[in-house]
C-alpha atoms as a PDB file:
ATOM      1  CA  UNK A   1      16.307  -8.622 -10.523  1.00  0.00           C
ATOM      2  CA  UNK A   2      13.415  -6.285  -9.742  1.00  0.00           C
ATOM      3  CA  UNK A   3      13.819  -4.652  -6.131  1.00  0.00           C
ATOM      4  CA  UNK A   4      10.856  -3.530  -3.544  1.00  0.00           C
ATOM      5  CA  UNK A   5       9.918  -1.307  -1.395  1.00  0.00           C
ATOM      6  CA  UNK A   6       7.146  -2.000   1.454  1.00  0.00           C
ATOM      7  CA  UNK A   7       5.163   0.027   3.720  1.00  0.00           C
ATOM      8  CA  UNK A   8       2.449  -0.396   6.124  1.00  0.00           C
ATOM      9  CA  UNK A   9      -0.470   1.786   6.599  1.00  0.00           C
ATOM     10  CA  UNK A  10      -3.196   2.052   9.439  1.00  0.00           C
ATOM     11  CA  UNK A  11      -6.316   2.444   7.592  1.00  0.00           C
ATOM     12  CA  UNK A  12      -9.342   4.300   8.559  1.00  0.00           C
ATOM     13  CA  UNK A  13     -12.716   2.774   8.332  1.00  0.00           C
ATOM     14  CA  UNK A  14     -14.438   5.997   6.958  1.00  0.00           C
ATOM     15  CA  UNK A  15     -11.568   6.809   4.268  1.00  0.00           C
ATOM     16  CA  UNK A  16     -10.145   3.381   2.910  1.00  0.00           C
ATOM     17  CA  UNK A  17     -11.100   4.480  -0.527  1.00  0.00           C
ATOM     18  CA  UNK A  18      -9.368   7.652  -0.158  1.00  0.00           C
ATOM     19  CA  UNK A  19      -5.963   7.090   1.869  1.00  0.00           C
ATOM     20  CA  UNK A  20      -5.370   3.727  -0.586  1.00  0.00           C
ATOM     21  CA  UNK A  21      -6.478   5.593  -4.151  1.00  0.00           C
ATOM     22  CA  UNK A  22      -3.645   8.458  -2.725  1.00  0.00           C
ATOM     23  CA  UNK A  23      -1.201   5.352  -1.784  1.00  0.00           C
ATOM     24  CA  UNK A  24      -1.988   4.070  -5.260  1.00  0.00           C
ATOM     25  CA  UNK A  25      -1.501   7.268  -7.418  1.00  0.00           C
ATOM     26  CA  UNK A  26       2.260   7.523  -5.727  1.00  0.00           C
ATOM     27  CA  UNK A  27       2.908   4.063  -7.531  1.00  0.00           C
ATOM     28  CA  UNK A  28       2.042   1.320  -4.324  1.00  0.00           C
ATOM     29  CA  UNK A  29       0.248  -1.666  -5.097  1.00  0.00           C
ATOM     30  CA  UNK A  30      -2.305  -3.129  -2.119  1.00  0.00           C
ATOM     31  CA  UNK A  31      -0.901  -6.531  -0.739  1.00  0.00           C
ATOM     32  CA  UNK A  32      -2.395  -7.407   2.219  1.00  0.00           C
ATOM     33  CA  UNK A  33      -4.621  -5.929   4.508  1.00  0.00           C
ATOM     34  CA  UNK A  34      -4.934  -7.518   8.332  1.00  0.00           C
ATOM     35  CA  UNK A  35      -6.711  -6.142  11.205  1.00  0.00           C
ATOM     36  CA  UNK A  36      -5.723  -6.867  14.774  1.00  0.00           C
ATOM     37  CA  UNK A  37      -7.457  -5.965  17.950  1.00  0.00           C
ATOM     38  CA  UNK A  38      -4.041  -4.482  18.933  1.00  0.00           C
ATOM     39  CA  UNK A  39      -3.181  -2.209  16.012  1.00  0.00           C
ATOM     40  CA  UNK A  40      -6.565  -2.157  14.270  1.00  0.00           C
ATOM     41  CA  UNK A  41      -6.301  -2.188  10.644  1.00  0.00           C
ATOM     42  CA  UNK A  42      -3.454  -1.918   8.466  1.00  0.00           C
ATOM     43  CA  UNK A  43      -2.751  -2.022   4.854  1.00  0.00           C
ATOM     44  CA  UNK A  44       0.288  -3.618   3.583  1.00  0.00           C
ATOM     45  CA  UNK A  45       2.033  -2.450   0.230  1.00  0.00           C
ATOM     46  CA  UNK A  46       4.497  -2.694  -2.556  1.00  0.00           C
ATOM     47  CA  UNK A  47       6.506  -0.705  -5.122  1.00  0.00           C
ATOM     48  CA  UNK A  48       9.566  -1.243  -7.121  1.00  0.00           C
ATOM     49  CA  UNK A  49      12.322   0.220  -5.547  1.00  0.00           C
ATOM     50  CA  UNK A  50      12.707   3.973  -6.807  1.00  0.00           C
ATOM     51  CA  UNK A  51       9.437   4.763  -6.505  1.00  0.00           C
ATOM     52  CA  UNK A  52       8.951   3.947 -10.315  1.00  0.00           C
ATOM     53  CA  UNK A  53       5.405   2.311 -10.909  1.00  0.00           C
ATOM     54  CA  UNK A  54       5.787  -0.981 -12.811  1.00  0.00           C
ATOM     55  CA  UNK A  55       6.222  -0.726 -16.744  1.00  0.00           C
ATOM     56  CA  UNK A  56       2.974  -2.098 -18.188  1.00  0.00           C
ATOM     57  CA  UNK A  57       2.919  -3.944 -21.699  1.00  0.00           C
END
């Protein structure tokens, strides 16, 4: 059964592209993003466990 790894990520408005291309070139896949007036905005994301990127076919 295929494991994952999450983390969370406070993005910044002027460098979403930036912070989530670096997130994605370490292997994590966007989930969710939610934005709260408490915490402001935060990216949610996945990987499998090991830090592998997902086999594509």
């Amino acid at each position: 059964m295929q494991k994952w790894e999450y983390a969370t990520v406070p993005l910044i408005s002027h460098a979403l592209q930036e912070i989530l291309n670096q997130w994605g070139e370490e292997g994590w896949e966007l989930i969710q993003v939610i934005e709260s007036s408490a915490t402001g905005t935060t990216a949610y994301l996945k990987r499998p466990k090991g830090g592998e990127p997902p086999a594509t076919d």
